[in-house]
ModelCIF file with pLDDT and N, C-alpha, C, O atoms, coordinates in Angstrom:
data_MODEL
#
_entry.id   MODEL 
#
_entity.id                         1 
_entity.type                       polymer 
_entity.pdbx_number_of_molecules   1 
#
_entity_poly.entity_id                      1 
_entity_poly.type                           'polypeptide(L)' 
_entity_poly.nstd_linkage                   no 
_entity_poly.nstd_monomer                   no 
_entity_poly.pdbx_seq_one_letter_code       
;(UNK)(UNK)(UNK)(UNK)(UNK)(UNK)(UNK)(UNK)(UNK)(UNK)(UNK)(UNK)(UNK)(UNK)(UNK)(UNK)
(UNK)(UNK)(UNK)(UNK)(UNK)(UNK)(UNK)(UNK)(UNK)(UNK)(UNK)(UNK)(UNK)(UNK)(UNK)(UNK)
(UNK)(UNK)(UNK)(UNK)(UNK)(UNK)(UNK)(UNK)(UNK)
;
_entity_poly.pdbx_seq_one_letter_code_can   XXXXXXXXXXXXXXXXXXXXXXXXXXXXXXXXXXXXXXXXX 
_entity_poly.pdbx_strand_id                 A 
#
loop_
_entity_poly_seq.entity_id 
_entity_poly_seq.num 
_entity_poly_seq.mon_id 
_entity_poly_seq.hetero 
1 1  UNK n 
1 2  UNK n 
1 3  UNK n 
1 4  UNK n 
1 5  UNK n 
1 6  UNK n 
1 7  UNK n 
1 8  UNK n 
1 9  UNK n 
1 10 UNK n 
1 11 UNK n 
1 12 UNK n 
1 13 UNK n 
1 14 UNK n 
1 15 UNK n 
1 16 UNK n 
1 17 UNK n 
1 18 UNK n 
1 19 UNK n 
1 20 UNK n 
1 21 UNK n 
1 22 UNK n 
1 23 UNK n 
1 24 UNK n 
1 25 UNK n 
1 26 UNK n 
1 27 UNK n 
1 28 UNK n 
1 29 UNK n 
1 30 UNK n 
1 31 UNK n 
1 32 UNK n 
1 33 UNK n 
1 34 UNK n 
1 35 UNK n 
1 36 UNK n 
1 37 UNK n 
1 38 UNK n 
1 39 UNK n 
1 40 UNK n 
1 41 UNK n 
#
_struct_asym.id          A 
_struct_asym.entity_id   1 
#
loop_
_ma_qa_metric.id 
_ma_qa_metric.mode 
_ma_qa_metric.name 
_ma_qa_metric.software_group_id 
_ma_qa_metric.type 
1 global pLDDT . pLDDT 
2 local  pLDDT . pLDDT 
#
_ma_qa_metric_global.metric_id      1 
_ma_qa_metric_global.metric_value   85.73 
_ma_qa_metric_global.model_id       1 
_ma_qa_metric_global.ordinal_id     1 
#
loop_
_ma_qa_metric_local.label_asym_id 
_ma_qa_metric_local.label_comp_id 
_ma_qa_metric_local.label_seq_id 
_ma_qa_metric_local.metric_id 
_ma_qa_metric_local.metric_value 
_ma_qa_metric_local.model_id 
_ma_qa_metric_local.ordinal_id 
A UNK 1  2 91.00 1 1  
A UNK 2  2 90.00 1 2  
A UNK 3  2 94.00 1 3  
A UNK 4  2 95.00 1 4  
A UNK 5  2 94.00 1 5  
A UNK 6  2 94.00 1 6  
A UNK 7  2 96.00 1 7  
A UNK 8  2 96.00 1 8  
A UNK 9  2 95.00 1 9  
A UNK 10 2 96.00 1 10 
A UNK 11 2 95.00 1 11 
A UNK 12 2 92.00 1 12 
A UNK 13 2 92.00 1 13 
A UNK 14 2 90.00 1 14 
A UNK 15 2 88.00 1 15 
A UNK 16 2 95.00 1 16 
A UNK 17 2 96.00 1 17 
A UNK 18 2 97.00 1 18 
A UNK 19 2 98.00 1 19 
A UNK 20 2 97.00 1 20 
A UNK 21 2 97.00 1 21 
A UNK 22 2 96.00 1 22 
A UNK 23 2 94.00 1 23 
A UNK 24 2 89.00 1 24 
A UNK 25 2 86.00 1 25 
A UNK 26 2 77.00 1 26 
A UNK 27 2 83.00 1 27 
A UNK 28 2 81.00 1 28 
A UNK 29 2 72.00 1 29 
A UNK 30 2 75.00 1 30 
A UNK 31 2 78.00 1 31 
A UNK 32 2 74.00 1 32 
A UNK 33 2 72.00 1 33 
A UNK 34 2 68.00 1 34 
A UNK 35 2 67.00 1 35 
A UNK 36 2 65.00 1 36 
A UNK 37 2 66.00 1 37 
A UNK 38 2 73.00 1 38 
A UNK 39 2 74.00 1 39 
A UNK 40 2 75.00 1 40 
A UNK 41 2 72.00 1 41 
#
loop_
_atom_site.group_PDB 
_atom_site.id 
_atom_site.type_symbol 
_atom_site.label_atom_id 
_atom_site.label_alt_id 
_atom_site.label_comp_id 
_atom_site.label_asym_id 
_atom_site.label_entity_id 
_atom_site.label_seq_id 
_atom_site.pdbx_PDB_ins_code 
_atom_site.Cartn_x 
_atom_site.Cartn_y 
_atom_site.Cartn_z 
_atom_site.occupancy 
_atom_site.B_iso_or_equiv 
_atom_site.pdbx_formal_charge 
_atom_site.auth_seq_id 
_atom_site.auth_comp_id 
_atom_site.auth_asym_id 
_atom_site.auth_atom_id 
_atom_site.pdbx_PDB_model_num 
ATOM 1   N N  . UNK A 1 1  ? -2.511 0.732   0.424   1.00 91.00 ? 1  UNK A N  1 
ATOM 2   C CA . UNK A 1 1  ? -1.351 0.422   -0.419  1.00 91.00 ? 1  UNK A CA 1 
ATOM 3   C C  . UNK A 1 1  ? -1.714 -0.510  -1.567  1.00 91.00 ? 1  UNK A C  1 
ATOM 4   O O  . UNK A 1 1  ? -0.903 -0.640  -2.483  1.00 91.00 ? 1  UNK A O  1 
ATOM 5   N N  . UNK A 1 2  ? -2.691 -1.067  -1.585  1.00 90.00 ? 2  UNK A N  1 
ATOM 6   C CA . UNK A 1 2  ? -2.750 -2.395  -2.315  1.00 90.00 ? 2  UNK A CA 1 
ATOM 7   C C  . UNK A 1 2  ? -3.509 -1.559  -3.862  1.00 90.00 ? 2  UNK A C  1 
ATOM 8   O O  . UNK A 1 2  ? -3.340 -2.188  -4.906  1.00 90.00 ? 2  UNK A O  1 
ATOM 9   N N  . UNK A 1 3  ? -4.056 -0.624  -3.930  1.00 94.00 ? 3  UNK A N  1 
ATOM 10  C CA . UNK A 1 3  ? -4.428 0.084   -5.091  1.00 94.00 ? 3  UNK A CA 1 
ATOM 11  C C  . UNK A 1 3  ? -3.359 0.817   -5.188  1.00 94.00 ? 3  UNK A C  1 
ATOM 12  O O  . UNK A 1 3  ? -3.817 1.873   -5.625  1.00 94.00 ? 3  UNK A O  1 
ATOM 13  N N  . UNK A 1 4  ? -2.026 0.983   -5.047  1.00 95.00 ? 4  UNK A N  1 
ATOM 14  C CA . UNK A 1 4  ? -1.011 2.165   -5.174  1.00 95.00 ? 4  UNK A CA 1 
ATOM 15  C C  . UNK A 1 4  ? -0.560 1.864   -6.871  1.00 95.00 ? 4  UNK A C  1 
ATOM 16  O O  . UNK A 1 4  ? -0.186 2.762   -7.625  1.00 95.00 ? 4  UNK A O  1 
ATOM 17  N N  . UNK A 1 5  ? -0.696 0.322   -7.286  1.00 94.00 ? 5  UNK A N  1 
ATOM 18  C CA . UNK A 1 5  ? 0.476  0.408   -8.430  1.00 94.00 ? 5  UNK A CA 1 
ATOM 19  C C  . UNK A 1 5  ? -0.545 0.588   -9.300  1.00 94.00 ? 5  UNK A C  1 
ATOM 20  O O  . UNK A 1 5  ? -0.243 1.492   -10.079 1.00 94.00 ? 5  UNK A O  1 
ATOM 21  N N  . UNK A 1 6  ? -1.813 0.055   -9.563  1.00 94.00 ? 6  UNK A N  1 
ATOM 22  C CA . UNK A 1 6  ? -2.878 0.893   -10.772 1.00 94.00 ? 6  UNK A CA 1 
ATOM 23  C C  . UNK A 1 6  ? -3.247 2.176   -10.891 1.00 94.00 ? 6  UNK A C  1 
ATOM 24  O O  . UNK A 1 6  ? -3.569 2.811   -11.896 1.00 94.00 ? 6  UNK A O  1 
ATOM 25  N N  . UNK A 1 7  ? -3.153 2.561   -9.538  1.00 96.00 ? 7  UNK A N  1 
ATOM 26  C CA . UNK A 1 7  ? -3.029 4.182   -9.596  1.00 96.00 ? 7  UNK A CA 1 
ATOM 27  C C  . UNK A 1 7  ? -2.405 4.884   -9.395  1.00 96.00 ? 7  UNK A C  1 
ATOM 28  O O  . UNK A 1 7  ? -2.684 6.053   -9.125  1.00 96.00 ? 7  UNK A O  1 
ATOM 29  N N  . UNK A 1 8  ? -1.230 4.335   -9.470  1.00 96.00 ? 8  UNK A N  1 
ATOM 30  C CA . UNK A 1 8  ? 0.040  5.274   -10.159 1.00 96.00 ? 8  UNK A CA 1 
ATOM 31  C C  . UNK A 1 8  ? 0.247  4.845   -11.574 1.00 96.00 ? 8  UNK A C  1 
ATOM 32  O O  . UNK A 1 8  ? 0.811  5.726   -12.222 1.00 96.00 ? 8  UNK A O  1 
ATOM 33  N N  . UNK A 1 9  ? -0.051 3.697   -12.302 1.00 95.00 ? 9  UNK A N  1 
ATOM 34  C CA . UNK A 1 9  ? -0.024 3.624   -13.692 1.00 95.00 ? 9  UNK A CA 1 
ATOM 35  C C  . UNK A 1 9  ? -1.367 4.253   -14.196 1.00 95.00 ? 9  UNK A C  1 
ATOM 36  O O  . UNK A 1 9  ? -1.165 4.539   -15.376 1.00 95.00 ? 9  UNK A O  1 
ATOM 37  N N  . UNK A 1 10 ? -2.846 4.655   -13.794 1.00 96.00 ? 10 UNK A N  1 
ATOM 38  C CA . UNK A 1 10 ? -3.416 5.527   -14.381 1.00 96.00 ? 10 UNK A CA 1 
ATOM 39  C C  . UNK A 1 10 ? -2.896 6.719   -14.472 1.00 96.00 ? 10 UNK A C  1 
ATOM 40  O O  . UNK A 1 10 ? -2.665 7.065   -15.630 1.00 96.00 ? 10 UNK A O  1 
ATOM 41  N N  . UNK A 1 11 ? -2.501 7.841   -13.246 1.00 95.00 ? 11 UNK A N  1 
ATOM 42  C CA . UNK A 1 11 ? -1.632 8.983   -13.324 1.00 95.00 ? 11 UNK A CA 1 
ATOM 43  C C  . UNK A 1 11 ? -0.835 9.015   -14.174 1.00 95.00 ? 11 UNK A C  1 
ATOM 44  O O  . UNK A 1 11 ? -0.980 10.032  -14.853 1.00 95.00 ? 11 UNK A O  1 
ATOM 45  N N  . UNK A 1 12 ? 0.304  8.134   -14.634 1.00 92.00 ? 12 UNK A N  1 
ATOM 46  C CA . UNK A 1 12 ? 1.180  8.013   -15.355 1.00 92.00 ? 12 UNK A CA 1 
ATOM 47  C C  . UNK A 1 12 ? 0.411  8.109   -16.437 1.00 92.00 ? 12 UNK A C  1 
ATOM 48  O O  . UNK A 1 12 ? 0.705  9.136   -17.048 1.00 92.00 ? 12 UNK A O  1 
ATOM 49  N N  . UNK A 1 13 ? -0.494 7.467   -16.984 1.00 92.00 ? 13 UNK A N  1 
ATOM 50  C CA . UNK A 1 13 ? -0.826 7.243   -18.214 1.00 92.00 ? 13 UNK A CA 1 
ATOM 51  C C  . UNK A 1 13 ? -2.107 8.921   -18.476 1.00 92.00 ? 13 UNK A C  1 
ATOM 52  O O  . UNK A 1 13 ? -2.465 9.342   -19.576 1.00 92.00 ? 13 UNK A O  1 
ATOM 53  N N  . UNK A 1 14 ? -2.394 9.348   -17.494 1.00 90.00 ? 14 UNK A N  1 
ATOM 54  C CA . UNK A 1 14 ? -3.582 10.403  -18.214 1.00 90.00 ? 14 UNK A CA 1 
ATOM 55  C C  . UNK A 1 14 ? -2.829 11.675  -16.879 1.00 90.00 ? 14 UNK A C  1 
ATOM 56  O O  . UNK A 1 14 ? -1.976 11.512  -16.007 1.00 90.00 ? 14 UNK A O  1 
ATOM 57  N N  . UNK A 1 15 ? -3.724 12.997  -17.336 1.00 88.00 ? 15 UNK A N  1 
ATOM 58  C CA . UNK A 1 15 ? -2.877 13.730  -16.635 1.00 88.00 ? 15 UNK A CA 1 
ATOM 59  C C  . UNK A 1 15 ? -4.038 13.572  -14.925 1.00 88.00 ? 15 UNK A C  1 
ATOM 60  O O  . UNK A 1 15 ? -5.199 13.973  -15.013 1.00 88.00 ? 15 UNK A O  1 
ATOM 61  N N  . UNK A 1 16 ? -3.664 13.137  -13.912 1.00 95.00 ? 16 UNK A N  1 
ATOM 62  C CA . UNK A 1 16 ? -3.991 13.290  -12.760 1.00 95.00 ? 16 UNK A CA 1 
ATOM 63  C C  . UNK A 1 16 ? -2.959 12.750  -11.963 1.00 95.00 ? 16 UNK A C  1 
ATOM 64  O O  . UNK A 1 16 ? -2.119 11.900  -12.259 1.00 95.00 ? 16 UNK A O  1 
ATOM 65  N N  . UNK A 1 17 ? -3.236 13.683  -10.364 1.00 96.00 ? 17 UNK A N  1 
ATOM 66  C CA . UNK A 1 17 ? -2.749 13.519  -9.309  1.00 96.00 ? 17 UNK A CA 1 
ATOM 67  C C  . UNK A 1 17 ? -3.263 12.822  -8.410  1.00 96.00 ? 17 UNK A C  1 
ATOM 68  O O  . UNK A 1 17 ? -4.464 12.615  -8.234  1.00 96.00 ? 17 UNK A O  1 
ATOM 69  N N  . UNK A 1 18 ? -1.827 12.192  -7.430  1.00 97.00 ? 18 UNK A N  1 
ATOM 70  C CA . UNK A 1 18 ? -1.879 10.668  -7.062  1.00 97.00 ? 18 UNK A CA 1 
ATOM 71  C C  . UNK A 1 18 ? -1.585 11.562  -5.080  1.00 97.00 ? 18 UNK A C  1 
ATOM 72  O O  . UNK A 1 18 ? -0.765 12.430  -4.781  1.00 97.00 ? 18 UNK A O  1 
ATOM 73  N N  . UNK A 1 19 ? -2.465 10.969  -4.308  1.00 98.00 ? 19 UNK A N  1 
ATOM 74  C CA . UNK A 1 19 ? -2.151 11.662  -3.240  1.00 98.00 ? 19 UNK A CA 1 
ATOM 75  C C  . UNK A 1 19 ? -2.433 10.228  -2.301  1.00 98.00 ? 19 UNK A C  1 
ATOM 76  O O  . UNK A 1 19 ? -3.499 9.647   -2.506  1.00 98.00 ? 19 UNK A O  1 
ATOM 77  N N  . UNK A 1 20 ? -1.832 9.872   -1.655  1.00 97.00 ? 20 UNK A N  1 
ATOM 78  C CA . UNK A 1 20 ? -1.474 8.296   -0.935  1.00 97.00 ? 20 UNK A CA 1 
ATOM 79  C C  . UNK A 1 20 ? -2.207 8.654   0.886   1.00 97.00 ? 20 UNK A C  1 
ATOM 80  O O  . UNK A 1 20 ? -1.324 9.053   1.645   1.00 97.00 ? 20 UNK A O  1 
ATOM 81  N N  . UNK A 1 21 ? -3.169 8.578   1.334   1.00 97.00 ? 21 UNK A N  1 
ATOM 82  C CA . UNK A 1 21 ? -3.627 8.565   2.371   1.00 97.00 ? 21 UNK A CA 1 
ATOM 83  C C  . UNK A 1 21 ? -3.289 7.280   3.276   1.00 97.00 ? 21 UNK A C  1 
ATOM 84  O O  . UNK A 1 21 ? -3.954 6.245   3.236   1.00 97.00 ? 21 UNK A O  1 
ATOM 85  N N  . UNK A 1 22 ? -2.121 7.493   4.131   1.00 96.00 ? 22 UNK A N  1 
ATOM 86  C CA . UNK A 1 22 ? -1.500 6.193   4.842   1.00 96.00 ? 22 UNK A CA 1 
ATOM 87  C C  . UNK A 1 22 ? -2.131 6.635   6.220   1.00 96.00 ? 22 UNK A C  1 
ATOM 88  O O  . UNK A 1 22 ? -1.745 7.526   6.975   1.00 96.00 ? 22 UNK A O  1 
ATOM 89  N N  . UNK A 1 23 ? -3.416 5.606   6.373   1.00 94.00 ? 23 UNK A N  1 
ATOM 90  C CA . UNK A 1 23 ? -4.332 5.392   7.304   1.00 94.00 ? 23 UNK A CA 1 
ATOM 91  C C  . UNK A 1 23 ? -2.848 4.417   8.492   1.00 94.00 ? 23 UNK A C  1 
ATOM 92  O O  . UNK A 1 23 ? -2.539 4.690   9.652   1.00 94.00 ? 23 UNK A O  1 
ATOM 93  N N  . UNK A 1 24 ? -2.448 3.660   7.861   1.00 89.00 ? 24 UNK A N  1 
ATOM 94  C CA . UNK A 1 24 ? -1.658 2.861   8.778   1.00 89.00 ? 24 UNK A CA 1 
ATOM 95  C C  . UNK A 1 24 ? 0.263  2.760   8.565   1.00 89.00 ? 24 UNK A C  1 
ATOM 96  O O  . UNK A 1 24 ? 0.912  3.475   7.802   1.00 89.00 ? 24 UNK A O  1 
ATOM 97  N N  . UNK A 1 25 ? 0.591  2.124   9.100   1.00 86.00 ? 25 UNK A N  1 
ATOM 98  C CA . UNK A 1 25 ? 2.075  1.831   8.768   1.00 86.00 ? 25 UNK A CA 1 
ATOM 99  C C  . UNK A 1 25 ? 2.100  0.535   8.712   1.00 86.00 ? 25 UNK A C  1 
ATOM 100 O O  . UNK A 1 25 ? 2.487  -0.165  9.647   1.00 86.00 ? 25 UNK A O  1 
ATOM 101 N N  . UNK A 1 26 ? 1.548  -0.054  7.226   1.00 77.00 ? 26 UNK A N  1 
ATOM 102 C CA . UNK A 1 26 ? 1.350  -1.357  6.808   1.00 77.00 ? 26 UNK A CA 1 
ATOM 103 C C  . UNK A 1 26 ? 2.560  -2.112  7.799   1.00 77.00 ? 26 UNK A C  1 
ATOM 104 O O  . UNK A 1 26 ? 2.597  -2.668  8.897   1.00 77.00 ? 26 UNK A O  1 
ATOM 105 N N  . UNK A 1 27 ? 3.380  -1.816  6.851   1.00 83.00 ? 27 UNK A N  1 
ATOM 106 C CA . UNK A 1 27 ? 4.501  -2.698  6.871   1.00 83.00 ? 27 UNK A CA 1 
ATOM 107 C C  . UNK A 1 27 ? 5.017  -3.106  8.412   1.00 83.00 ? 27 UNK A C  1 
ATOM 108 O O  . UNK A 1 27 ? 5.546  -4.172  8.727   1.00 83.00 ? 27 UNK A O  1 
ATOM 109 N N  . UNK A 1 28 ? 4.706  -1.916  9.330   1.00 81.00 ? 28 UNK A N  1 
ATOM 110 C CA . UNK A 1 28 ? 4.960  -2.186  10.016  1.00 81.00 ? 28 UNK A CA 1 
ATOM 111 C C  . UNK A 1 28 ? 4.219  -3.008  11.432  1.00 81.00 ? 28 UNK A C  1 
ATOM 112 O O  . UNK A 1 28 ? 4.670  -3.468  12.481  1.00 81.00 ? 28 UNK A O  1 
ATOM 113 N N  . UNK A 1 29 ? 2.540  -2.877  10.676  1.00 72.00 ? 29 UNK A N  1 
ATOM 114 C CA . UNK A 1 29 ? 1.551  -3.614  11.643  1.00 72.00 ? 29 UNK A CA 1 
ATOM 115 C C  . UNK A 1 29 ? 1.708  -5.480  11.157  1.00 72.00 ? 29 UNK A C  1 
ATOM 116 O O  . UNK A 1 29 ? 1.520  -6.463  11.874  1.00 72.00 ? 29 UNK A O  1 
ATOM 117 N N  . UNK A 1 30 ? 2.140  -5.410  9.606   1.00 75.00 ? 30 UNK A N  1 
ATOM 118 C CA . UNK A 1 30 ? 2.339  -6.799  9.119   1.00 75.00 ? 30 UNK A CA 1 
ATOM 119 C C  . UNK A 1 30 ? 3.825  -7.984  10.519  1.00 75.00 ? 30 UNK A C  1 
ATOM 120 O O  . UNK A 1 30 ? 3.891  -9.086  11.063  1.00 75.00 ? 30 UNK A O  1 
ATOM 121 N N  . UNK A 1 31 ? 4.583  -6.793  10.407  1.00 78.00 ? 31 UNK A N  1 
ATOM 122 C CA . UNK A 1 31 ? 5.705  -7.388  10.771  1.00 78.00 ? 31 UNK A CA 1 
ATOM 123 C C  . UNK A 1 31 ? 5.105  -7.334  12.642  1.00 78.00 ? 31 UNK A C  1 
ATOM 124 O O  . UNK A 1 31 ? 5.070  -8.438  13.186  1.00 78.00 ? 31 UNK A O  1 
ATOM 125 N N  . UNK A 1 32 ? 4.743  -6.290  13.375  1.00 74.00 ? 32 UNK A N  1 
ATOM 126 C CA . UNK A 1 32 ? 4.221  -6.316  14.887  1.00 74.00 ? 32 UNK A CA 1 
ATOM 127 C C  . UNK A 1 32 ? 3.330  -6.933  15.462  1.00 74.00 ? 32 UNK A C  1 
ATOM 128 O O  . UNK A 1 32 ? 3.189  -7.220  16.650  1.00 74.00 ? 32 UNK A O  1 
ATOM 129 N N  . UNK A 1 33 ? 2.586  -7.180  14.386  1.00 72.00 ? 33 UNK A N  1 
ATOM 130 C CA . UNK A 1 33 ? 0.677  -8.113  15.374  1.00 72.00 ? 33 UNK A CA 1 
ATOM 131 C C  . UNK A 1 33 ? 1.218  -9.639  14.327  1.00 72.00 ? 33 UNK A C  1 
ATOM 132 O O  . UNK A 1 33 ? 2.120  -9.911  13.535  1.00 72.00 ? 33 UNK A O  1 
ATOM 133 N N  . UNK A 1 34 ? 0.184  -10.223 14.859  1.00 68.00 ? 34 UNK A N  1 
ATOM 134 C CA . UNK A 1 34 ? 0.261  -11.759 14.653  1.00 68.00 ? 34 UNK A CA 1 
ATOM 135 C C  . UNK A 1 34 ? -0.807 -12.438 14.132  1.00 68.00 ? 34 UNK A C  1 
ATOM 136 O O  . UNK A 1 34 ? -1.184 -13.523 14.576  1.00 68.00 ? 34 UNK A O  1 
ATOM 137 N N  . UNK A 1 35 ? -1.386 -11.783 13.092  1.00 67.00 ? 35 UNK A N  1 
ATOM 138 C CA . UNK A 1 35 ? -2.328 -12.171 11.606  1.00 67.00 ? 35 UNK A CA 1 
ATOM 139 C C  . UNK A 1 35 ? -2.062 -13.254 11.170  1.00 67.00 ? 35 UNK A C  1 
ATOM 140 O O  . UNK A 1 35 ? -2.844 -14.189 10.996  1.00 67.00 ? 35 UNK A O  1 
ATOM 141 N N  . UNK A 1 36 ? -0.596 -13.205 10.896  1.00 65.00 ? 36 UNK A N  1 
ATOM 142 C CA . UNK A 1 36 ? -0.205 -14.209 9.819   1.00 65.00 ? 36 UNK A CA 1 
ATOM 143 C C  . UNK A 1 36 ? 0.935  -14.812 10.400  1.00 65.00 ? 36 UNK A C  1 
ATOM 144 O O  . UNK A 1 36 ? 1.112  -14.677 11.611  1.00 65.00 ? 36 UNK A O  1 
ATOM 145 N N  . UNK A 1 37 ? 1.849  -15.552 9.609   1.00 66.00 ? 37 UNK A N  1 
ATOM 146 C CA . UNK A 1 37 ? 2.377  -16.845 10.614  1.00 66.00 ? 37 UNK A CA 1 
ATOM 147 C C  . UNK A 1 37 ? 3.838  -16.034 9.955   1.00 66.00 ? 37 UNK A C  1 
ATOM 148 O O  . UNK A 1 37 ? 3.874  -15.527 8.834   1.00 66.00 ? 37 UNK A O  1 
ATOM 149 N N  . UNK A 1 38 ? 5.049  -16.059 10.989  1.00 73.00 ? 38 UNK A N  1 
ATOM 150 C CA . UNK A 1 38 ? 5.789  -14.938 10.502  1.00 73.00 ? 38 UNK A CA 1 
ATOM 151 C C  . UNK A 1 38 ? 6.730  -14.922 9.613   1.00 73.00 ? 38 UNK A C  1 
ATOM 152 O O  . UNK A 1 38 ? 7.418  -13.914 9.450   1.00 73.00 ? 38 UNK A O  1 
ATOM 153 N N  . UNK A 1 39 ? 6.959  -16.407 8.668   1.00 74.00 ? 39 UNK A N  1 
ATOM 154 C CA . UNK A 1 39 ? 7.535  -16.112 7.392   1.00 74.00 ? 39 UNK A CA 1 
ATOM 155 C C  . UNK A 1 39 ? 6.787  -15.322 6.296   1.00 74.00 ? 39 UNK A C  1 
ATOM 156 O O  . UNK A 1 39 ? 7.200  -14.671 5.337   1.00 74.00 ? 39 UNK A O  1 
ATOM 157 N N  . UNK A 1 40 ? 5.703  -15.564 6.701   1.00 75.00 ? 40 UNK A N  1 
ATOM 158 C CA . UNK A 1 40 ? 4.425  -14.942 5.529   1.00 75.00 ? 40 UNK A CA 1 
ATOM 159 C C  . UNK A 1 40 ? 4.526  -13.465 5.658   1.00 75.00 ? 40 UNK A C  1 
ATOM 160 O O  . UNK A 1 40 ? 4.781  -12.634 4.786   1.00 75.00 ? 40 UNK A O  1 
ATOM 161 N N  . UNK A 1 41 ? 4.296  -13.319 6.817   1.00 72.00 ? 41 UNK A N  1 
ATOM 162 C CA . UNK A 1 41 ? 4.235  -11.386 7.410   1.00 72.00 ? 41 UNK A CA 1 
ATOM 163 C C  . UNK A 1 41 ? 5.520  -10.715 6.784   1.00 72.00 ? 41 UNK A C  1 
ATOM 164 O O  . UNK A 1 41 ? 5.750  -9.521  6.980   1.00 72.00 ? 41 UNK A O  1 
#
């Protein structure tokens, strides 16, 4: 996810396709495991 918004503003800007390979469910491993301290997550 963390390269999604430059490469959707290259696509946007020249003609290529943008295809998003979601290895995980960020959002949802941020908010379930305990990485980070949980206002941060």
């Amino acid at each position: 996810h963390e390269l999604l918004l430059a490469s959707w503003w290259y696509c946007k800007s020249y003609s290529c396709k943008l295809i998003y390979d979601v290895q995980e469910n960020y959002s949802l491993n941020l908010t379930a495991q305990d990485t980070y301290n949980p206002v941060f997550k």
